[in-house]
N, C-alpha and C. Protein backbone atom coordinates (compact mmCIF):
# COMPACT_ATOMS: atom_id res chain seq x y z
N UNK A 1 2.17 -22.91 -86.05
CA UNK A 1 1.71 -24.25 -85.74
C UNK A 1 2.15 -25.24 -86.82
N UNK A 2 1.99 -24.65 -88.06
CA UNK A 2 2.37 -25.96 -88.84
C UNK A 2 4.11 -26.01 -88.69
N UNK A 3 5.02 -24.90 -88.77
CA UNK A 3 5.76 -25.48 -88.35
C UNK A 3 6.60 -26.06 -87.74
N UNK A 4 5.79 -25.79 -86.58
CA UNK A 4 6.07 -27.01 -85.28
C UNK A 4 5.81 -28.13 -86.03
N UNK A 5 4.67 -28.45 -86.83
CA UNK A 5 4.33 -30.14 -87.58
C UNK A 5 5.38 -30.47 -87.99
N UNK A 6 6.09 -29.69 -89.13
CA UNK A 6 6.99 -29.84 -89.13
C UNK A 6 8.38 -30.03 -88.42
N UNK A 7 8.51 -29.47 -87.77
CA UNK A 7 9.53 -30.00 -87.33
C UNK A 7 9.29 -31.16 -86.29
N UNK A 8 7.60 -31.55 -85.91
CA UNK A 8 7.68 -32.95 -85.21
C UNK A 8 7.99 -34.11 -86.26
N UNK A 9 7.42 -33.84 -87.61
CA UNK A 9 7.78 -34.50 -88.90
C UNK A 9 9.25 -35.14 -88.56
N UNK A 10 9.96 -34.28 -88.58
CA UNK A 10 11.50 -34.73 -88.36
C UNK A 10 11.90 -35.04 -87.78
N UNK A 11 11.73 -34.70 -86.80
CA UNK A 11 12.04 -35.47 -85.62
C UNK A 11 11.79 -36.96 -85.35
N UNK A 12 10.25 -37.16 -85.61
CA UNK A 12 10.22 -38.33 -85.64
C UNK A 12 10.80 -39.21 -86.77
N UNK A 13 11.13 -38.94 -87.98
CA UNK A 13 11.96 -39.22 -88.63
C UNK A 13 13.76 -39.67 -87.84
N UNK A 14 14.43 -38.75 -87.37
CA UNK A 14 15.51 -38.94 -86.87
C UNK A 14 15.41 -39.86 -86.28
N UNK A 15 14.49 -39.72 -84.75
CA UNK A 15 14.43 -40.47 -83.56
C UNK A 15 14.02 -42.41 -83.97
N UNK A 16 13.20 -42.18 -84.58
CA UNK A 16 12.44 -43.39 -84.51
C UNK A 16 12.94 -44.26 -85.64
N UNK A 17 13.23 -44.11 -86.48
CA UNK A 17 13.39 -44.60 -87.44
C UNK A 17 14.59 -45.68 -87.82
N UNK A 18 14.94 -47.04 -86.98
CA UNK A 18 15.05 -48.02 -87.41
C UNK A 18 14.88 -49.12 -87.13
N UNK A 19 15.84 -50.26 -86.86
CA UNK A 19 15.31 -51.64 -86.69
C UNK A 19 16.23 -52.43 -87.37
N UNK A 20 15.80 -53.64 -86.80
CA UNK A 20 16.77 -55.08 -87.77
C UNK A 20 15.99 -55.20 -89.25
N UNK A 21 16.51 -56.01 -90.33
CA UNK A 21 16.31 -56.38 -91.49
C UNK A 21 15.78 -57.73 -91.32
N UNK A 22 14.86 -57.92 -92.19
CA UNK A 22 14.69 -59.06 -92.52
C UNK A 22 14.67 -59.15 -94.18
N UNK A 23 14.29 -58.10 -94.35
CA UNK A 23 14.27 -57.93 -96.21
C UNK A 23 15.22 -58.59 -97.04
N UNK A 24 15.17 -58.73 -98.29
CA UNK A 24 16.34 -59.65 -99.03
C UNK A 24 17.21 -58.58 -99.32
N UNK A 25 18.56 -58.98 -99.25
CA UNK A 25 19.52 -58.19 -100.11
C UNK A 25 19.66 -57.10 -101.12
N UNK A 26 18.98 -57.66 -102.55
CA UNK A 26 18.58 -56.65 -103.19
C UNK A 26 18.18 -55.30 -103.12
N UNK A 27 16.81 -54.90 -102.82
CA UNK A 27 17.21 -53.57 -102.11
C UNK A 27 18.03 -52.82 -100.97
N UNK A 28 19.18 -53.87 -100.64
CA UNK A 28 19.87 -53.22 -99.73
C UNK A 28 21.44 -53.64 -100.19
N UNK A 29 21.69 -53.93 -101.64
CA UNK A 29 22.96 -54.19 -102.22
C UNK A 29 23.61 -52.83 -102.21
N UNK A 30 23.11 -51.83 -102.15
CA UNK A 30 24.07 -50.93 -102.21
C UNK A 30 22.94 -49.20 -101.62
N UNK A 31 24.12 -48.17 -100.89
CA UNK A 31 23.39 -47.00 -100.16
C UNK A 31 21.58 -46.14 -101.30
N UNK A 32 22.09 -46.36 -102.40
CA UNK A 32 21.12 -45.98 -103.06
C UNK A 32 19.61 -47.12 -103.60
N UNK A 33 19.66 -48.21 -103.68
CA UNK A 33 18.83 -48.50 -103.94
C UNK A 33 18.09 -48.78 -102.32
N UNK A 34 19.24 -48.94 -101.18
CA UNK A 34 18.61 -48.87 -99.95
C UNK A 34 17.61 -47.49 -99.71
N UNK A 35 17.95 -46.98 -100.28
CA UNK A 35 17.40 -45.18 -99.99
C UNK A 35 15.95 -45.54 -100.66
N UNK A 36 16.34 -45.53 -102.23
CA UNK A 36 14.58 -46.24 -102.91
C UNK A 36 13.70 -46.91 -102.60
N UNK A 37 14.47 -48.22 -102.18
CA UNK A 37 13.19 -48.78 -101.41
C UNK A 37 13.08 -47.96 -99.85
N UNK A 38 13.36 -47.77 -99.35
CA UNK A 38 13.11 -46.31 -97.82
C UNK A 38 11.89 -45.69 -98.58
N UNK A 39 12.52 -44.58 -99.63
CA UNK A 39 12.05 -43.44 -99.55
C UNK A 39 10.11 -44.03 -100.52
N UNK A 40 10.32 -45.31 -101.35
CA UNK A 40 9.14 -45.60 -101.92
C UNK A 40 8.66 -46.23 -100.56
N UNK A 41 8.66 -46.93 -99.60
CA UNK A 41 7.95 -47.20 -98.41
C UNK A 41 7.61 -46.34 -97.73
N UNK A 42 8.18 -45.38 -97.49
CA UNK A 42 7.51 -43.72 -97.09
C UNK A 42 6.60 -43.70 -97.72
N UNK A 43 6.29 -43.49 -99.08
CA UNK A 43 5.57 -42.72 -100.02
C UNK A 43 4.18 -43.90 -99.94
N UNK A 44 4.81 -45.10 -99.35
CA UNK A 44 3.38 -46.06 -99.33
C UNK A 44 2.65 -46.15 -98.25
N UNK A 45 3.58 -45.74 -97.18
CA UNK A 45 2.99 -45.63 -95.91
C UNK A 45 3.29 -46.88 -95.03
N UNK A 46 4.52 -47.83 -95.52
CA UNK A 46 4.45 -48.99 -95.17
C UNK A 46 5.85 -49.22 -93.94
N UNK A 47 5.32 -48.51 -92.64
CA UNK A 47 5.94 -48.40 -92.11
C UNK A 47 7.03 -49.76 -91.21
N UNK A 48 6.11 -50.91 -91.82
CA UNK A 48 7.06 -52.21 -91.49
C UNK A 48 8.13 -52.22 -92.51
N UNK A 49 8.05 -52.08 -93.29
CA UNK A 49 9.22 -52.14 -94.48
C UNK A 49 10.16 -51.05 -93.92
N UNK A 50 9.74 -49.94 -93.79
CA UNK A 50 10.45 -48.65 -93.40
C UNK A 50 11.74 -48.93 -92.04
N UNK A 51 11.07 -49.86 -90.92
CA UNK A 51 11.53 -50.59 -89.75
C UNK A 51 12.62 -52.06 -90.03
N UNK A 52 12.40 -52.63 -91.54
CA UNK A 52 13.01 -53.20 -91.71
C UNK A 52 14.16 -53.12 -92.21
N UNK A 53 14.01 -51.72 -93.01
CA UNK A 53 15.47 -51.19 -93.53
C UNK A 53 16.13 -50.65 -92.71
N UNK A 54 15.81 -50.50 -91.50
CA UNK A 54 16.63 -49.64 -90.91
C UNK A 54 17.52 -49.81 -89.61
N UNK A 55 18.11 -49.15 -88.69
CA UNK A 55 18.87 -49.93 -88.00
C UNK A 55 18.42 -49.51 -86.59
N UNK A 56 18.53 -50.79 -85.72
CA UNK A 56 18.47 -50.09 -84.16
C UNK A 56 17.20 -49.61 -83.81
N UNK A 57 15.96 -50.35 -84.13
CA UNK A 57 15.03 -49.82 -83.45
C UNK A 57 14.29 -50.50 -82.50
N UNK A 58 14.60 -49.58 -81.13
CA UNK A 58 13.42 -50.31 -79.96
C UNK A 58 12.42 -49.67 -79.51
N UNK A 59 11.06 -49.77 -79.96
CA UNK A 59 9.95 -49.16 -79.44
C UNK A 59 8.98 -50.10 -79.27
N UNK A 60 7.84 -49.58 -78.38
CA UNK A 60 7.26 -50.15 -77.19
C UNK A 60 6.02 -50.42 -78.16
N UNK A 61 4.29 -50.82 -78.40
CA UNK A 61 3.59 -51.18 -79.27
C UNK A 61 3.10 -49.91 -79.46
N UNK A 62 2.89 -49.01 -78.36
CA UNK A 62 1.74 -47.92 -78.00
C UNK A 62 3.21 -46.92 -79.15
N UNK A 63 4.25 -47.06 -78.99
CA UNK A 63 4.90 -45.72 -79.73
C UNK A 63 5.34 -46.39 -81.59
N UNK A 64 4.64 -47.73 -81.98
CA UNK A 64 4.66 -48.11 -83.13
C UNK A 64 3.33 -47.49 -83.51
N UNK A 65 2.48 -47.76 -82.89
CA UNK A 65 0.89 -47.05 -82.99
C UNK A 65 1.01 -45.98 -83.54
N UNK A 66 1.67 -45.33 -82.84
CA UNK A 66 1.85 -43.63 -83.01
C UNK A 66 2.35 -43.15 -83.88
N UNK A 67 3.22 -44.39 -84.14
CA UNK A 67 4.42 -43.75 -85.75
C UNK A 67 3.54 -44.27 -86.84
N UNK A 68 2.89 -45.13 -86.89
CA UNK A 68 2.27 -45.74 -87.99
C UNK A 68 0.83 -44.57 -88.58
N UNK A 69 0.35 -43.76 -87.07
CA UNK A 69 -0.99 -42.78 -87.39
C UNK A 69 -0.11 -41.59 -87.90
N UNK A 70 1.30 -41.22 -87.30
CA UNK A 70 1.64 -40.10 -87.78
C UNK A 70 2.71 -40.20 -89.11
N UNK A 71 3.20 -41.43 -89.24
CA UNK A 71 3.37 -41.66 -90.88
C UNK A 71 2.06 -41.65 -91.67
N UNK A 72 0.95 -41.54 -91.76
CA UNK A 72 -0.38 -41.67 -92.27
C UNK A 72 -1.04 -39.94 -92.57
N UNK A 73 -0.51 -39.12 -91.47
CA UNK A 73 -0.34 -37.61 -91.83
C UNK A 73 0.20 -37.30 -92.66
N UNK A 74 1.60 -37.55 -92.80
CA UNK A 74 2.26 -37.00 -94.06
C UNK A 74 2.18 -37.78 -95.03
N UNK A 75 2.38 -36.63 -96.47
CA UNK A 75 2.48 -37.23 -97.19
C UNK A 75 3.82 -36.68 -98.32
N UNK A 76 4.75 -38.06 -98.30
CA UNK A 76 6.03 -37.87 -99.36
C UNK A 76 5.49 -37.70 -101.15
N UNK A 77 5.64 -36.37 -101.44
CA UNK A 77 4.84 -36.40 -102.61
C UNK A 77 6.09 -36.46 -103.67
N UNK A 78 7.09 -36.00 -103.36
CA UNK A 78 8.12 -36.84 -104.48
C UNK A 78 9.58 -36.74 -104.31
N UNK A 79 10.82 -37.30 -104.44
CA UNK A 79 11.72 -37.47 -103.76
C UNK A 79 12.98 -37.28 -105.39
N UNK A 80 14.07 -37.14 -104.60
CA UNK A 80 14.91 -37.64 -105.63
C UNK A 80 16.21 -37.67 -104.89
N UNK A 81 17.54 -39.02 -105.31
CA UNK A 81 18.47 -39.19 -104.50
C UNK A 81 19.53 -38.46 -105.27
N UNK A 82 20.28 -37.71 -104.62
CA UNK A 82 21.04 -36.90 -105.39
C UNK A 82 22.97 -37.08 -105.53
N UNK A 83 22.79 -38.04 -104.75
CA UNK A 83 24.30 -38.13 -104.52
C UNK A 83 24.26 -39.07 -103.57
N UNK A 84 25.83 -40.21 -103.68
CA UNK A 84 26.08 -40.95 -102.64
C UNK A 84 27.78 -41.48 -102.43
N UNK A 85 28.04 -40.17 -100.96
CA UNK A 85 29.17 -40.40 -100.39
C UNK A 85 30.01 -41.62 -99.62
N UNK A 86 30.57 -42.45 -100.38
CA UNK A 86 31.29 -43.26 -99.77
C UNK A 86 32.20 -42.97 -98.04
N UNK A 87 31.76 -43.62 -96.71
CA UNK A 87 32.69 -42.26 -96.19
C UNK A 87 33.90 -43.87 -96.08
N UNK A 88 33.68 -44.88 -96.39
CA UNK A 88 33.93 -46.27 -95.75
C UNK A 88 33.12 -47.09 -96.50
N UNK A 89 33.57 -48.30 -96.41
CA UNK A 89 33.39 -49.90 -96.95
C UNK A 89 32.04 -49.93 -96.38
N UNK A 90 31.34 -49.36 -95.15
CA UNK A 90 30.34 -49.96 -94.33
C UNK A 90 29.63 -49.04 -93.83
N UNK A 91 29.80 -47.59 -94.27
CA UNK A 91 29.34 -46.33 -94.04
C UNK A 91 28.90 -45.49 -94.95
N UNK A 92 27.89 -44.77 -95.30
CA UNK A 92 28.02 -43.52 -96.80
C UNK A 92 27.13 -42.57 -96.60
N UNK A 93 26.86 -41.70 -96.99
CA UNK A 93 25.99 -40.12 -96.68
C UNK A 93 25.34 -40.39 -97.93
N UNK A 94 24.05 -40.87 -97.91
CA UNK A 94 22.82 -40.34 -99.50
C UNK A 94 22.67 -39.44 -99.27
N UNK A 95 22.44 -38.36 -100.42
CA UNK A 95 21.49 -37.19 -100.68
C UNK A 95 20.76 -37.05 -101.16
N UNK A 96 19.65 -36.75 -100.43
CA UNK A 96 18.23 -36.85 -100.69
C UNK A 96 17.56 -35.30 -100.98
N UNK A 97 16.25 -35.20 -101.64
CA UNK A 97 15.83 -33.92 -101.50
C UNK A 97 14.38 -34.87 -101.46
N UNK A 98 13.53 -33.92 -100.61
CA UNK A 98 12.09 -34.93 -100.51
C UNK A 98 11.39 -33.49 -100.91
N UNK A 99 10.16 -33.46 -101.28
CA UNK A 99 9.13 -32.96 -100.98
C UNK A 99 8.00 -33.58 -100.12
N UNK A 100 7.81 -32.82 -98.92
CA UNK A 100 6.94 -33.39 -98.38
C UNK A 100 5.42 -32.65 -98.07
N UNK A 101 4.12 -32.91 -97.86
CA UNK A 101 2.87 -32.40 -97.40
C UNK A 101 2.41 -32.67 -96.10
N UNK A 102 2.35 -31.77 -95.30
CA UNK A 102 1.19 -31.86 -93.89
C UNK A 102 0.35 -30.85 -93.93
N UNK A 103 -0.64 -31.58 -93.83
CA UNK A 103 -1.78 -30.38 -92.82
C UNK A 103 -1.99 -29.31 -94.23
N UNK A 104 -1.44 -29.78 -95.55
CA UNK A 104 -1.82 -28.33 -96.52
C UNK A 104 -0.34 -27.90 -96.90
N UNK A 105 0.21 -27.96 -96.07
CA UNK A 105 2.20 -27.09 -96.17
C UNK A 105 2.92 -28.13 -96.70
N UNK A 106 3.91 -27.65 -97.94
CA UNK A 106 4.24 -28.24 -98.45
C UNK A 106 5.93 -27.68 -98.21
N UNK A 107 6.85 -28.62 -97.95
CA UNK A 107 8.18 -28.13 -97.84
C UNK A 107 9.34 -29.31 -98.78
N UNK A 108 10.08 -28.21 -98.83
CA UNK A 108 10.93 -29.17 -100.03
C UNK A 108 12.51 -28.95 -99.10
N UNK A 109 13.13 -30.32 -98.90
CA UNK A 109 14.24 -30.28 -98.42
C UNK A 109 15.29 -31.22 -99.01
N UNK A 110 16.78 -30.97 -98.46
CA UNK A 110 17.67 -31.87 -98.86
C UNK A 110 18.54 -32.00 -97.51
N UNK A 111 18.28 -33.36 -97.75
CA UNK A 111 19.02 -34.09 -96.65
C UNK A 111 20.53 -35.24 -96.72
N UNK A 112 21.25 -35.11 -95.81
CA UNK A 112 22.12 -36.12 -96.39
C UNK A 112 21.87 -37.45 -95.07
N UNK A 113 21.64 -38.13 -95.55
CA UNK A 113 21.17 -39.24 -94.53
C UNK A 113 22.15 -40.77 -94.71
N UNK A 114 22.67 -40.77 -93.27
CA UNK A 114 24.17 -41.75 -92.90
C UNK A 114 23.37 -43.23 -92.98
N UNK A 115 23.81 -44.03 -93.55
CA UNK A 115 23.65 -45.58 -94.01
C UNK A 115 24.81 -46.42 -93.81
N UNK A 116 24.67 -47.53 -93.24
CA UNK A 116 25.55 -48.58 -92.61
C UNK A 116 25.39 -49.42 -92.78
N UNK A 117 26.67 -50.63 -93.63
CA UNK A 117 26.31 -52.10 -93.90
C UNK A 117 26.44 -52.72 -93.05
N UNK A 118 25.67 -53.87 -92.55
CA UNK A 118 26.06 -55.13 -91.83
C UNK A 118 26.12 -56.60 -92.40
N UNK A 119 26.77 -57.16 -92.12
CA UNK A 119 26.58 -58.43 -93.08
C UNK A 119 25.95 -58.38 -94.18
N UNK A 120 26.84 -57.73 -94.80
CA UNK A 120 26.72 -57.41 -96.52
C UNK A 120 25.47 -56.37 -96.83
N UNK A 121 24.64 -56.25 -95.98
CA UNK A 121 23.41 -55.59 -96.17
C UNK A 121 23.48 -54.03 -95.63
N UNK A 122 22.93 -53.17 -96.55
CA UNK A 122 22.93 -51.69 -96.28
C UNK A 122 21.39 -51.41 -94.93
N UNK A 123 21.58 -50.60 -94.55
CA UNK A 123 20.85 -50.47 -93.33
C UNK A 123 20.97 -48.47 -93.63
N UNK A 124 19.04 -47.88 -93.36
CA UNK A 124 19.18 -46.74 -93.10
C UNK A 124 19.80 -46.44 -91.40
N UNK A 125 20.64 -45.23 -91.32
CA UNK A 125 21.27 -45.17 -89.86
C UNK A 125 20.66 -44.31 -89.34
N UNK A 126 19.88 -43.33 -90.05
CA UNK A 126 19.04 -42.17 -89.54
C UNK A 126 18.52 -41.99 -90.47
N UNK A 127 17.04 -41.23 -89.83
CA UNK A 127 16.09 -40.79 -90.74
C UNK A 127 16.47 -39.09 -91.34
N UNK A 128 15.56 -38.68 -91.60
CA UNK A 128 15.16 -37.24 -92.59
C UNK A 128 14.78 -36.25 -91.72
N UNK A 129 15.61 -35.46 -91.28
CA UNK A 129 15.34 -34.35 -90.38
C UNK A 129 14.59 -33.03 -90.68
């Protein structure tokens, strides 16, 4: 059972996870400090910020509801970015390793998660699987 949680964890991570920007530049001058502010809005639970960094998201109020109670389950207990692949001018792979907590279970992963500039601004392209 828990790790089914897990893996709904991720999923909803992948699936759900972006949207237009409104945020300033700064945290989105470049793939890594875009990742920091991400991965510290995780860790705050501040799932509008999380929606603002990110790209392409259309959901309905009832499935913001849902992401906002089940971002509120987990908890990102500490992260670190480990690398960042240029693949393109407007494209790059961060590497991430998170530790995360549900339900008691604690799992430690590394992820490489695809980021995309638009008008000068870095944008997460997918979440943390």
């Amino acid at each position: 059972m828990k790790q089914r949680l897990f893996l709904i964890a991720n999923l909803f991570l992948v699936v759900f996870l972006g949207g237009c920007s409104t945020w300033g530049q700064g945290v989105q001058s470049s793939p890594a400090t875009l990742m920091e502010a991400y991965l510290t809005a995780f860790q705050q639970k501040d799932l509008e910020t999380m929606l603002q960094l990110s790209d392409n998201l259309e959901a309905s109020e009832e499935e913001l509801a849902f992401l906002k109670k089940f971002i509120e389950m987990i908890e990102l207990e500490s992260y670190r970015i480990d690398n960042v692949e240029l693949l393109s001018g407007d494209e790059a792979l961060v590497e991430v390793t998170v530790t995360l907590l549900l339900m008691g279970q604690q799992r430690t992963q590394t992820e490489r998660i695809r980021v995309i500039r638009k008008e000068g601004k870095w944008y997460l392209r997918e979440g943390i699987r």
